[in-house]
C-alpha atoms as a PDB file:
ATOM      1  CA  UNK A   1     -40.866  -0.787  -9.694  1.00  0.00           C
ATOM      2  CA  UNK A   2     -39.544   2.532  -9.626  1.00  0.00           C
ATOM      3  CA  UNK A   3     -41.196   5.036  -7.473  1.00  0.00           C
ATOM      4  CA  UNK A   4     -39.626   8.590  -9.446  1.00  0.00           C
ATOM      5  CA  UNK A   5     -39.234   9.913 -12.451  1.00  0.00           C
ATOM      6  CA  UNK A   6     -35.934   8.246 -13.229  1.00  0.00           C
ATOM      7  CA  UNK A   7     -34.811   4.626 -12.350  1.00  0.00           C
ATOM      8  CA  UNK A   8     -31.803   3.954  -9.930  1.00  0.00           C
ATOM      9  CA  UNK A   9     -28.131   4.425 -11.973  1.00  0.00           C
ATOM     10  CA  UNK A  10     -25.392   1.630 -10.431  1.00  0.00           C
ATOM     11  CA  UNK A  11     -22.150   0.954 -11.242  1.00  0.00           C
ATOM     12  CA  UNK A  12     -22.658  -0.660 -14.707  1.00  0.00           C
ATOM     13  CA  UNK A  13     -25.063   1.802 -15.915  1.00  0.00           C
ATOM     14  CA  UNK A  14     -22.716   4.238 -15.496  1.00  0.00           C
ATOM     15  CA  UNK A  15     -19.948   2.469 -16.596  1.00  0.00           C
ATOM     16  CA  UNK A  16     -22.025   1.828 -20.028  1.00  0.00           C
ATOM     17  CA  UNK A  17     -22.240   5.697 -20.073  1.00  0.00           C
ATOM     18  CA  UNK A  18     -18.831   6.066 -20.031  1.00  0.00           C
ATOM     19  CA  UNK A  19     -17.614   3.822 -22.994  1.00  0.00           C
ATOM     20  CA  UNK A  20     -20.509   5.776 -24.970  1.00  0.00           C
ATOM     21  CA  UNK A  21     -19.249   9.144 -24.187  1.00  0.00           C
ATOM     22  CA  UNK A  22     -15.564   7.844 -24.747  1.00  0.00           C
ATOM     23  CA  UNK A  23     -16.887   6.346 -28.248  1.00  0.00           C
ATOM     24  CA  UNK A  24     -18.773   8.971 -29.359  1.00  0.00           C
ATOM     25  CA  UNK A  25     -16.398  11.916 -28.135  1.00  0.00           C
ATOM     26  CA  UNK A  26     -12.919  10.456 -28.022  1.00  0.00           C
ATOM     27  CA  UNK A  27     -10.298  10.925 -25.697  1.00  0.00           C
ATOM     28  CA  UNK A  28      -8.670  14.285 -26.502  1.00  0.00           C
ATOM     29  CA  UNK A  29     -12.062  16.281 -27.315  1.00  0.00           C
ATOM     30  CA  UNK A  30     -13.047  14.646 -23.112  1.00  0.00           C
ATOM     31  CA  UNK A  31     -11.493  17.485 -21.653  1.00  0.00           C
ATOM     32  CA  UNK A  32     -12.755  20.055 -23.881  1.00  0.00           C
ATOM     33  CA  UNK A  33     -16.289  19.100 -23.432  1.00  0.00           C
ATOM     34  CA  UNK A  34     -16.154  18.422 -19.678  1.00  0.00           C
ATOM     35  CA  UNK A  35     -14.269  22.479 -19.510  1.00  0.00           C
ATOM     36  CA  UNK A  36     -17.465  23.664 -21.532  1.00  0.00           C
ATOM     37  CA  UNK A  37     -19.790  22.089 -19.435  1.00  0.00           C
ATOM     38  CA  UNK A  38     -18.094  23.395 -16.696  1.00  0.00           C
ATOM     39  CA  UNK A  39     -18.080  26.901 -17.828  1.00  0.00           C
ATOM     40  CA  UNK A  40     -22.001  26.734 -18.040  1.00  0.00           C
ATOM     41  CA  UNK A  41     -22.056  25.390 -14.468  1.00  0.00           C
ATOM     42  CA  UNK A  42     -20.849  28.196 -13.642  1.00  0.00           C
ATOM     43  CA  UNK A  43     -22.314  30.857 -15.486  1.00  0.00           C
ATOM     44  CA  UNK A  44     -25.789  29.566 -14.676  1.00  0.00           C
ATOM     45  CA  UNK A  45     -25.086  28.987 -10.947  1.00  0.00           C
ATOM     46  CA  UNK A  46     -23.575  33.023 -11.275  1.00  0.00           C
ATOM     47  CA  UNK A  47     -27.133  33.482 -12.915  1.00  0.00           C
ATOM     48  CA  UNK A  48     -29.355  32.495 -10.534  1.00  0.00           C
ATOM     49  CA  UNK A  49     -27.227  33.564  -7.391  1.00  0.00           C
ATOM     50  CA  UNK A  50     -26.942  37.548  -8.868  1.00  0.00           C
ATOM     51  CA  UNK A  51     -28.152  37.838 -12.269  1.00  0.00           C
ATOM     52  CA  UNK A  52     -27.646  41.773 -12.167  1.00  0.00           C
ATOM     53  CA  UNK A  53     -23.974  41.082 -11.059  1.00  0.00           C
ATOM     54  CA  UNK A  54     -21.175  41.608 -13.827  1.00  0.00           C
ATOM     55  CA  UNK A  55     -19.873  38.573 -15.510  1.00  0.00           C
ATOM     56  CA  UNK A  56     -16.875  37.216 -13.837  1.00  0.00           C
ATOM     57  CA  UNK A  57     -13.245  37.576 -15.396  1.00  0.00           C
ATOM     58  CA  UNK A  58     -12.537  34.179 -16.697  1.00  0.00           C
ATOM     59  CA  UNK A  59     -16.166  34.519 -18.454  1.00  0.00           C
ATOM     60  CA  UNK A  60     -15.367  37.367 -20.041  1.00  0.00           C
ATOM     61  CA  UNK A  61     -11.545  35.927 -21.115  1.00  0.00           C
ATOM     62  CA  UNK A  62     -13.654  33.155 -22.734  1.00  0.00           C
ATOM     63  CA  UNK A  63     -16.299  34.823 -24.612  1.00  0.00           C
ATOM     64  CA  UNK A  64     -14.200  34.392 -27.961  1.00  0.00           C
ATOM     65  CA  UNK A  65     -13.668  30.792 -27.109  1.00  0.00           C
ATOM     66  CA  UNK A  66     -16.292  29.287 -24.993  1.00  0.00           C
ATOM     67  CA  UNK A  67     -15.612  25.621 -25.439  1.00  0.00           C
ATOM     68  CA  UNK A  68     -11.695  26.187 -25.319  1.00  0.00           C
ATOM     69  CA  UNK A  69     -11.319  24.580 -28.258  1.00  0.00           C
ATOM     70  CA  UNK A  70      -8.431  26.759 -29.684  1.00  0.00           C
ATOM     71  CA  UNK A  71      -5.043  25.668 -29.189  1.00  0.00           C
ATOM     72  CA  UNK A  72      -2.704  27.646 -26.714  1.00  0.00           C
ATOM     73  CA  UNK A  73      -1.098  30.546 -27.942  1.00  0.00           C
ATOM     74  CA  UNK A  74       2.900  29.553 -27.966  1.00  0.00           C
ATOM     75  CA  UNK A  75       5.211  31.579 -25.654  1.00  0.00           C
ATOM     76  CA  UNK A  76       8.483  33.308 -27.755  1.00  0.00           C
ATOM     77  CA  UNK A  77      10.692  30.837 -25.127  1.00  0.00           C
ATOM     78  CA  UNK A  78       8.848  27.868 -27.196  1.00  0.00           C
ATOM     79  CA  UNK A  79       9.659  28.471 -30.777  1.00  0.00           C
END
């Protein structure tokens, strides 16, 4: 009988969450998702250790496109 809140996670519970993330999300949005949740990592971590302090520069280059979900602008060598 669990003592907290939440039981203990092994190896196969967490391997069961992984097949439903890769189901539901699908292999090429992964990366996309995992950068967003990222971002707010680190914007709340920025939050609570200065919230007066400015928002960083790669917050600010992302504020059109927090999730990163647009594709990469091509270079004139790539055409």
């Amino acid at each position: 009988m669990p003592t907290g809140l939440l039981p203990n996670i092994g190896p196969l519970e967490l391997g069961i969450l992984l097949v439903i993330v890769i189901i539901i999300l699908g292999p090429k949005r992964i990366p996309q998702a995992a950068r967003a949740v990222g971002q707010s990592f680190r914007n709340f971590k920025g939050e609570v250790k200065d919230p007066d302090e400015e928002p960083d520069k790669l917050t600010e280059a992302r504020a059109d496109d927090p999730a990163g979900t647009k594709p990469p602008e091509k270079s004139k060598t790539e055409s």
